[in-house]
PDB file of N, CA and C in Angstrom:
ATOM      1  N   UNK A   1     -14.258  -2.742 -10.204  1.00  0.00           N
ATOM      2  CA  UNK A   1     -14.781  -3.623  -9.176  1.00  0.00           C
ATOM      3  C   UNK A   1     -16.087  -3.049  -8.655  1.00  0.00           C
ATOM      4  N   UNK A   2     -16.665  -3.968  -8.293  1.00  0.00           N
ATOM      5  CA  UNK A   2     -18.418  -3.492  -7.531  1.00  0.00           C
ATOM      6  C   UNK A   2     -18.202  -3.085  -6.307  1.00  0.00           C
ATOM      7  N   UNK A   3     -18.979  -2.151  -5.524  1.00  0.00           N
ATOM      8  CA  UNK A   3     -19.007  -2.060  -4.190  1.00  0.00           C
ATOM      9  C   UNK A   3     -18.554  -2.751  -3.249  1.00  0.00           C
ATOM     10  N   UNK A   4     -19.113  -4.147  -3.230  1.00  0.00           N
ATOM     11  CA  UNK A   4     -18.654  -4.994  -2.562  1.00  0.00           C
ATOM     12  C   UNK A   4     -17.066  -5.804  -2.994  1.00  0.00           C
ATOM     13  N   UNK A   5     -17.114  -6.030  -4.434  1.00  0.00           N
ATOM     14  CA  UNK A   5     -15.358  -6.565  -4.678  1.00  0.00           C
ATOM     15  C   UNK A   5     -14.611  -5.791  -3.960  1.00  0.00           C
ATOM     16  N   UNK A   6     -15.026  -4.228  -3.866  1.00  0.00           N
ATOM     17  CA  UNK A   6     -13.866  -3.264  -3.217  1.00  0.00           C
ATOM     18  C   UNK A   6     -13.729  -3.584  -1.945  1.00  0.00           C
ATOM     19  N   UNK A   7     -15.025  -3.788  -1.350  1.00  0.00           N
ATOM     20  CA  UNK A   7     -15.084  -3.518   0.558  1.00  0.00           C
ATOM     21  C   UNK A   7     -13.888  -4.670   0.697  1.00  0.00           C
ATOM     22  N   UNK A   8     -14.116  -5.967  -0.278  1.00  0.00           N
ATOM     23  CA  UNK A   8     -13.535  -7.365   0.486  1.00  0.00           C
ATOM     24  C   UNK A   8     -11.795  -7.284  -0.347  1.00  0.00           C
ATOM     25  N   UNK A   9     -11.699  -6.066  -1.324  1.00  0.00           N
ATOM     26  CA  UNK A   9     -10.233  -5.866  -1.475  1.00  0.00           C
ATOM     27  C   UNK A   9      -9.537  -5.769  -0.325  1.00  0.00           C
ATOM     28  N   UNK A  10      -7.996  -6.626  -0.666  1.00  0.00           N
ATOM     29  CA  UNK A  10      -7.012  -6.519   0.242  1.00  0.00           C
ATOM     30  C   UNK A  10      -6.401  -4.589  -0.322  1.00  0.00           C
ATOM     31  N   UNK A  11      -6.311  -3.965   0.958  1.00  0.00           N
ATOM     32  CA  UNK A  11      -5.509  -2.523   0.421  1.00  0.00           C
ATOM     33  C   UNK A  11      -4.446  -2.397   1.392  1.00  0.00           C
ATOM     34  N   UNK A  12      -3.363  -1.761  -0.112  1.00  0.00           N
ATOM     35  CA  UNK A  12      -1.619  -2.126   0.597  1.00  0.00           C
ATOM     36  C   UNK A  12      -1.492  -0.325   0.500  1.00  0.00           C
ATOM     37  N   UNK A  13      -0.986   0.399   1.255  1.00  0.00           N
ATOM     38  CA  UNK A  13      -0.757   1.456   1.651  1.00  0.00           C
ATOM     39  C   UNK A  13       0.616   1.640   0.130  1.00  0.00           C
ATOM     40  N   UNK A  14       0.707   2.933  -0.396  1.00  0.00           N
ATOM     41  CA  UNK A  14       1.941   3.094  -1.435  1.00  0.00           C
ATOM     42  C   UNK A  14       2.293   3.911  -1.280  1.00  0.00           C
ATOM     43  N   UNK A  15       1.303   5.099  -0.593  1.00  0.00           N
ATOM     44  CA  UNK A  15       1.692   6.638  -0.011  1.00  0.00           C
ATOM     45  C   UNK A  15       0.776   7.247   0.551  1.00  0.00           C
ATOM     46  N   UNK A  16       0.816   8.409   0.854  1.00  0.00           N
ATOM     47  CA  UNK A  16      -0.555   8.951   1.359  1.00  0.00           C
ATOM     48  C   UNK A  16      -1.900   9.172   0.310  1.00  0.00           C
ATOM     49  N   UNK A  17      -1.604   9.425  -0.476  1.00  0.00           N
ATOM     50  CA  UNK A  17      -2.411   9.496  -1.738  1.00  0.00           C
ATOM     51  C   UNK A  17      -2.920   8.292  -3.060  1.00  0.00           C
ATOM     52  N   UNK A  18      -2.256   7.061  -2.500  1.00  0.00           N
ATOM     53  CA  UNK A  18      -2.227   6.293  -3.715  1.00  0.00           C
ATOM     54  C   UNK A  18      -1.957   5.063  -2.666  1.00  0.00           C
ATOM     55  N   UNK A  19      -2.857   3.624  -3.401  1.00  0.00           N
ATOM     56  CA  UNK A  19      -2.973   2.319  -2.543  1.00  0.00           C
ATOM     57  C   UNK A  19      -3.069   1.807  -3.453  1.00  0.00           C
ATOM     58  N   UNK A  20      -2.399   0.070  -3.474  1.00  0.00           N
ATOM     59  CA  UNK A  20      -2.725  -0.610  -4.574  1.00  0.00           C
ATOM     60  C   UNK A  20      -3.813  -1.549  -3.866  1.00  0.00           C
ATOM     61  N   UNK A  21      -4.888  -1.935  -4.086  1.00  0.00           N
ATOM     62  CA  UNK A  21      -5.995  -2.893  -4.114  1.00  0.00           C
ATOM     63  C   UNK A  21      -5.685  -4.351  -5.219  1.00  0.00           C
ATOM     64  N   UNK A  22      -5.953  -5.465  -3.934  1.00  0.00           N
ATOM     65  CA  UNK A  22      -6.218  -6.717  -4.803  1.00  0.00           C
ATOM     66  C   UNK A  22      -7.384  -7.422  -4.214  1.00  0.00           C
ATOM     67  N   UNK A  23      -7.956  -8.244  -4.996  1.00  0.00           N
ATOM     68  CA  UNK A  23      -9.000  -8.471  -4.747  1.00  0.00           C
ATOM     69  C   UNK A  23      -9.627  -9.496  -6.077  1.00  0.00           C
ATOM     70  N   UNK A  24     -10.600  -9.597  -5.727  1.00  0.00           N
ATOM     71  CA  UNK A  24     -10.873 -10.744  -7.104  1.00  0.00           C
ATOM     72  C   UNK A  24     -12.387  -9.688  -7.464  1.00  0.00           C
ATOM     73  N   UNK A  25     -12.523  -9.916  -9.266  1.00  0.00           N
ATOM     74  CA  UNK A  25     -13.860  -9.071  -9.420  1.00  0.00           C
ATOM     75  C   UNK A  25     -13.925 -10.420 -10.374  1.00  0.00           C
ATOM     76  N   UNK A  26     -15.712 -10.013 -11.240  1.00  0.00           N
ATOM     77  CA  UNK A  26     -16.244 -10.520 -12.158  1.00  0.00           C
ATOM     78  C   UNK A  26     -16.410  -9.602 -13.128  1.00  0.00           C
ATOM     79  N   UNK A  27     -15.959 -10.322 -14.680  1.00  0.00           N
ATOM     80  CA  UNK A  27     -16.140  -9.237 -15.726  1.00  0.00           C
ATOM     81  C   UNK A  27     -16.749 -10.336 -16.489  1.00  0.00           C
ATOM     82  N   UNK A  28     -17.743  -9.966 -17.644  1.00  0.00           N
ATOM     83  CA  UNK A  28     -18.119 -11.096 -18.656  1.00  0.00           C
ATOM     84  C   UNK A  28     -18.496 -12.505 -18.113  1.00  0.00           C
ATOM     85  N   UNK A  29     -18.948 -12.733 -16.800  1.00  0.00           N
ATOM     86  CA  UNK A  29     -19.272 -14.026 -16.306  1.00  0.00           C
ATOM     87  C   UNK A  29     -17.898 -14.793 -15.474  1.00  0.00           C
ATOM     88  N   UNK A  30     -16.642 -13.740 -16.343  1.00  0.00           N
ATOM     89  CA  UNK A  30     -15.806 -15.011 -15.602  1.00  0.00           C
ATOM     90  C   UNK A  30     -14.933 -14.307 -13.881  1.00  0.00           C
ATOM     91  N   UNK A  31     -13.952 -14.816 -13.356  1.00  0.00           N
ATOM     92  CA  UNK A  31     -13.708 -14.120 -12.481  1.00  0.00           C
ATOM     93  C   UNK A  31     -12.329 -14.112 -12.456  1.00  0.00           C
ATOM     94  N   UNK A  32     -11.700 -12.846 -12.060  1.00  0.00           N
ATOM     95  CA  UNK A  32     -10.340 -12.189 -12.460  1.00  0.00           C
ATOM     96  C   UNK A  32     -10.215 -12.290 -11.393  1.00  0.00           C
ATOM     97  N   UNK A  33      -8.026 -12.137 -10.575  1.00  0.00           N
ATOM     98  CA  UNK A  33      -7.477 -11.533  -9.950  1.00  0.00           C
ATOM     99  C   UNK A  33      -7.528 -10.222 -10.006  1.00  0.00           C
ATOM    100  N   UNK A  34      -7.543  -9.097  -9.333  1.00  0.00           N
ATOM    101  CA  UNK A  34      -7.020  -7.555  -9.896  1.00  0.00           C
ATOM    102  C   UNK A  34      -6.440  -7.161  -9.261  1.00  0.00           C
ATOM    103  N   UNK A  35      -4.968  -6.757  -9.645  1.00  0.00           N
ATOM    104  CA  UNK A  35      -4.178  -5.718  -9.118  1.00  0.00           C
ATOM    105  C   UNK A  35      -4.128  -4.701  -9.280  1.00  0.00           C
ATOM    106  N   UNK A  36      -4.753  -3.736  -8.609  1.00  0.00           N
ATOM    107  CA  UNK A  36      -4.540  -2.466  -9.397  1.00  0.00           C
ATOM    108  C   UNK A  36      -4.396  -1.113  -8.077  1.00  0.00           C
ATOM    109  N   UNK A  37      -3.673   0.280  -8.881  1.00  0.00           N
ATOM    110  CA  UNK A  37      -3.378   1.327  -7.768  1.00  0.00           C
ATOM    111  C   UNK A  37      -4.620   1.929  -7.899  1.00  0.00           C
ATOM    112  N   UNK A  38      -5.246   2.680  -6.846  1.00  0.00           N
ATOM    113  CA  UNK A  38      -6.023   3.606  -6.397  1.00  0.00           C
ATOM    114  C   UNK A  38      -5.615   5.016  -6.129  1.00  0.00           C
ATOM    115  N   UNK A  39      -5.933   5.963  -6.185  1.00  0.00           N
ATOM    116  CA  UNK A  39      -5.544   7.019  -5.922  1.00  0.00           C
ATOM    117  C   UNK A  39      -6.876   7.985  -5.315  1.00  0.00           C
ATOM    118  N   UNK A  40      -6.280   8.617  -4.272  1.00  0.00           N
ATOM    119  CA  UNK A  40      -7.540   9.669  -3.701  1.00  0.00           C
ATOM    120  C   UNK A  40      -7.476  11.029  -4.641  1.00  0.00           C
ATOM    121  N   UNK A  41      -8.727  10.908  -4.598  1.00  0.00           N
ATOM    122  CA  UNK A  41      -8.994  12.105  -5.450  1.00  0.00           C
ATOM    123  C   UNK A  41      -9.503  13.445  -4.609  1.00  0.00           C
ATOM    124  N   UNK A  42      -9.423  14.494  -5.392  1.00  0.00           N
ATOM    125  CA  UNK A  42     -10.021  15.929  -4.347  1.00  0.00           C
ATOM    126  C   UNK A  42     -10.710  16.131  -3.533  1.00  0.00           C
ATOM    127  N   UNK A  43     -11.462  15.351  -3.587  1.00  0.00           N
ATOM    128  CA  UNK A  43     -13.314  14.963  -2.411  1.00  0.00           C
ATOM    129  C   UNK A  43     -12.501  13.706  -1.786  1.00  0.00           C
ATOM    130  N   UNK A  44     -11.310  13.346  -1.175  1.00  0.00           N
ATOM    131  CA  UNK A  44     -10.834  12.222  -0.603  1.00  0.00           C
ATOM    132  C   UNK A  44     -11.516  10.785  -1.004  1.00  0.00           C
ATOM    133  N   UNK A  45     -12.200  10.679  -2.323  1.00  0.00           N
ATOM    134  CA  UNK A  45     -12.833   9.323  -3.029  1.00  0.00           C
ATOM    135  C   UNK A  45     -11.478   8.906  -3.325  1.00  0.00           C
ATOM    136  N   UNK A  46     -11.365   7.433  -2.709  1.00  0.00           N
ATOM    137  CA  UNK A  46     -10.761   6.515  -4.011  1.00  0.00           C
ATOM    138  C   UNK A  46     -11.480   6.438  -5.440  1.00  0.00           C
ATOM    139  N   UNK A  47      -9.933   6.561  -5.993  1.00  0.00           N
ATOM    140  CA  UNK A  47     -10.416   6.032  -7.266  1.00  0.00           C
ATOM    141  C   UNK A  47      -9.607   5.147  -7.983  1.00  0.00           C
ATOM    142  N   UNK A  48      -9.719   4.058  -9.117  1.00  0.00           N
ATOM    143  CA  UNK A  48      -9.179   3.107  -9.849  1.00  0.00           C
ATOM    144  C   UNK A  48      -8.327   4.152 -11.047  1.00  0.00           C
ATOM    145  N   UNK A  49      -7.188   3.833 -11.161  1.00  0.00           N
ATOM    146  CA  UNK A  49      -6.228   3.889 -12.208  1.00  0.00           C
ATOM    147  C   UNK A  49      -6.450   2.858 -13.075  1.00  0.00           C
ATOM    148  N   UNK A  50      -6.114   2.638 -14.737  1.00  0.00           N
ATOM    149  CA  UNK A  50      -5.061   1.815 -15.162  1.00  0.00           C
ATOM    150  C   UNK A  50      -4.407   1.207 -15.246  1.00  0.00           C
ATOM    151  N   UNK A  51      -3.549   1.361 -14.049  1.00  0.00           N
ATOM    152  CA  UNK A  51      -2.419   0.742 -13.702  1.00  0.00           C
ATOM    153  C   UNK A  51      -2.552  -0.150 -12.881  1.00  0.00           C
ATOM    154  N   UNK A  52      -2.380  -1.382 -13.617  1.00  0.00           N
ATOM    155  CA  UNK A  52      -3.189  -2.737 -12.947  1.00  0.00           C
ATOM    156  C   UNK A  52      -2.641  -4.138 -13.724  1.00  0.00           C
ATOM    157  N   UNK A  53      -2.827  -4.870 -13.175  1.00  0.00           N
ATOM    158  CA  UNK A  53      -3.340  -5.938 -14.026  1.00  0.00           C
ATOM    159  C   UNK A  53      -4.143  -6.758 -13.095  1.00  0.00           C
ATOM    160  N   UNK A  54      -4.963  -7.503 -14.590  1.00  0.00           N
ATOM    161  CA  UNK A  54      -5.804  -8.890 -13.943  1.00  0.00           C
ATOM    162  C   UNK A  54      -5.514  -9.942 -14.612  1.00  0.00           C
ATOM    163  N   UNK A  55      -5.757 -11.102 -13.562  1.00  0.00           N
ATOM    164  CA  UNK A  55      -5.261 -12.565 -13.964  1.00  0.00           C
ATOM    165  C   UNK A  55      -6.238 -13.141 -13.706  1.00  0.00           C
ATOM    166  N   UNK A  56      -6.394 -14.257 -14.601  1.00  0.00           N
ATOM    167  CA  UNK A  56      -7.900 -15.331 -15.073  1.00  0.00           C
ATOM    168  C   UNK A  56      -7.341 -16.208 -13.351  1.00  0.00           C
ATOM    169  N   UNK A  57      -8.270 -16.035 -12.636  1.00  0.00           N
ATOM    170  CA  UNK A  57      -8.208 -16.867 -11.120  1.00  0.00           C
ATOM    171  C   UNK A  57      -7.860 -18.604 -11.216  1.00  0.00           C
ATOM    172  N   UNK A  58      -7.535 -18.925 -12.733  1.00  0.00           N
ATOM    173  CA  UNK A  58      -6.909 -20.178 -12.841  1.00  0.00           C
ATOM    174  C   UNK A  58      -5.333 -19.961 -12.528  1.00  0.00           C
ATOM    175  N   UNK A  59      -4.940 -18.766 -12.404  1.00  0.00           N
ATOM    176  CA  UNK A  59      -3.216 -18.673 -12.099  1.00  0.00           C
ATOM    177  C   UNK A  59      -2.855 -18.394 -10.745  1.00  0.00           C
ATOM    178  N   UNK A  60      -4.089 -18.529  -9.695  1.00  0.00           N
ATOM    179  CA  UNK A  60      -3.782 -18.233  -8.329  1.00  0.00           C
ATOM    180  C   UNK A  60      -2.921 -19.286  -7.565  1.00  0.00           C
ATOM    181  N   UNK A  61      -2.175 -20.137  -8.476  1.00  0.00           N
ATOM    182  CA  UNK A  61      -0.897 -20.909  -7.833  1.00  0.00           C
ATOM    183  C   UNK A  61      -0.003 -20.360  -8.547  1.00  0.00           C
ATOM    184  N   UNK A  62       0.033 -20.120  -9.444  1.00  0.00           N
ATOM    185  CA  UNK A  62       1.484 -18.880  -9.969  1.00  0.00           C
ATOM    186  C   UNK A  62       1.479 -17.882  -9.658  1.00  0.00           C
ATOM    187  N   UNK A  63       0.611 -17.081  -8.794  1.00  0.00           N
ATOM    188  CA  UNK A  63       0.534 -15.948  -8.256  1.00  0.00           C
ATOM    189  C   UNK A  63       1.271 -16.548  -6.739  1.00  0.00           C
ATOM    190  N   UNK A  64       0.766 -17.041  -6.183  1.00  0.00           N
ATOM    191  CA  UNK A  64       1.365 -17.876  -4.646  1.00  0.00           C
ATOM    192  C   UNK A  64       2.771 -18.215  -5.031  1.00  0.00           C
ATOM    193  N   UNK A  65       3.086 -19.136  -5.378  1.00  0.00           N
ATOM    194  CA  UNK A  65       4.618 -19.430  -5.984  1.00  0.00           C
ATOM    195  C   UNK A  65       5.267 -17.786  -6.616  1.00  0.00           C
ATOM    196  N   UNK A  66       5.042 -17.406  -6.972  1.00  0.00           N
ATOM    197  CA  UNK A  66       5.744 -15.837  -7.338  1.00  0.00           C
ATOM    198  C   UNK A  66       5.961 -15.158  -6.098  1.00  0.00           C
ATOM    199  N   UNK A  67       5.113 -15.054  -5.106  1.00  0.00           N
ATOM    200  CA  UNK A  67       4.855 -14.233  -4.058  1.00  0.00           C
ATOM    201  C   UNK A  67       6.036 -14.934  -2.653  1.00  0.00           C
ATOM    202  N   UNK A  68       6.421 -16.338  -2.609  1.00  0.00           N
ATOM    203  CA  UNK A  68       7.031 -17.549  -2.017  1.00  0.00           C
ATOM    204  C   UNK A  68       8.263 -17.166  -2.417  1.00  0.00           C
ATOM    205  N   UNK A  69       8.835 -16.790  -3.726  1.00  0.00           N
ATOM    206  CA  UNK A  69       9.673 -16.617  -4.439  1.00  0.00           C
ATOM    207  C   UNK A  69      10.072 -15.363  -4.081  1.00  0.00           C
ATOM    208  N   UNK A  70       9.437 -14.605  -4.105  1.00  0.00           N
ATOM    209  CA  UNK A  70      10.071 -12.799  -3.748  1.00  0.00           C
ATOM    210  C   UNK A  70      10.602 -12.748  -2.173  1.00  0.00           C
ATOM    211  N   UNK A  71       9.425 -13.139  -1.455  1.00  0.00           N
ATOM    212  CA  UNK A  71       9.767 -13.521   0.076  1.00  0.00           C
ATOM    213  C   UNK A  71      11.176 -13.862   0.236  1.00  0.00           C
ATOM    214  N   UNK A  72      11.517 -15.264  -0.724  1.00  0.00           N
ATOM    215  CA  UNK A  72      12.779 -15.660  -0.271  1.00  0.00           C
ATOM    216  C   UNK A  72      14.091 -14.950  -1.029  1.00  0.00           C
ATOM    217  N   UNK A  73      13.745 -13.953  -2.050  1.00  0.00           N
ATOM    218  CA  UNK A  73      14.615 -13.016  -2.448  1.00  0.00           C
ATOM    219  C   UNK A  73      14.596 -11.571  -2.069  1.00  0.00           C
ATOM    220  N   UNK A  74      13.977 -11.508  -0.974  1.00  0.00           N
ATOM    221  CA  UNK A  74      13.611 -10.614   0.077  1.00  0.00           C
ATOM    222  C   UNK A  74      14.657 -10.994   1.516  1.00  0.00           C
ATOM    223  N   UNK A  75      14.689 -12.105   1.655  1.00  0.00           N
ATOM    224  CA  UNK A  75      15.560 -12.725   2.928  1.00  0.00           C
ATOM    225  C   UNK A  75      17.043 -12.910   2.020  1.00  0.00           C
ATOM    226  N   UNK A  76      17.083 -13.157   1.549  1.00  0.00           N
ATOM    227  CA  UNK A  76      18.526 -13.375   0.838  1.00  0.00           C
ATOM    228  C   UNK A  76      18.957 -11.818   0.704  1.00  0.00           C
ATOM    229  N   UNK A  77      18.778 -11.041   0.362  1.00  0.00           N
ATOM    230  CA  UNK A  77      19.124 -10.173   0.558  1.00  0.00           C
ATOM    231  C   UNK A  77      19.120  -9.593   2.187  1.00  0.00           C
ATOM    232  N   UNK A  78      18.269  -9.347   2.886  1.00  0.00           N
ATOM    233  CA  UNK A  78      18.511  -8.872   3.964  1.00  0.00           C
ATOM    234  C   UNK A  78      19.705  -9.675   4.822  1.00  0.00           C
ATOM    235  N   UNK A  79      19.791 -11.354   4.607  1.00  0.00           N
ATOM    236  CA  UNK A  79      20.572 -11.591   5.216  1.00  0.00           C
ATOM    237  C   UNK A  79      22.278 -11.359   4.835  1.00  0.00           C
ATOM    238  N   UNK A  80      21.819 -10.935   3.767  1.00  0.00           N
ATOM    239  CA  UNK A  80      23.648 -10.654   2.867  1.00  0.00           C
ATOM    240  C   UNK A  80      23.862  -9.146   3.381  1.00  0.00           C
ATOM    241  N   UNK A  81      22.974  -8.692   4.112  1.00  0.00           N
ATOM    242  CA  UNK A  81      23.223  -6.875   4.912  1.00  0.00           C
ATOM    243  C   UNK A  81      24.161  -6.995   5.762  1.00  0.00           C
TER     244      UNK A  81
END
């Protein structure tokens, strides 16, 4: 991701050392979802892992519906506690 894809990444806390970033970038003209973990490095820089994926920003309603879906298998469980 560019400078700026990063600033306007959403970042989800995973530990003290490691965050997963989403955010949308441009590769080849077109424009991706990206999920991917970060990890701080020795000089406290983030940095990009591997460990990721990206989705062509035509699936950002199967990404929403997936996310709708966990939520409510997130409550089904808590309420069966």
């Amino acid at each position: 991701m560019s400078e700026q894809e990063e600033e306007n990444a959403v970042k989800i806390p995973r530990n003290q050392t490691e965050q997963v970033r989403v955010g949308v970038k441009e590769f080849k003209g077109k424009s991706y979802i990206d999920i991917r973990i970060y990890y701080m490095d020795d000089q406290g820089d983030w940095k990009p892992t591997k460990k990721g994926v990206s989705l062509s920003t035509e699936y950002i309603a199967e990404l929403k519906d997936a996310v709708n879906i966990i939520e409510g298998q997130i409550q089904a469980l808590e309420e069966a506690e």
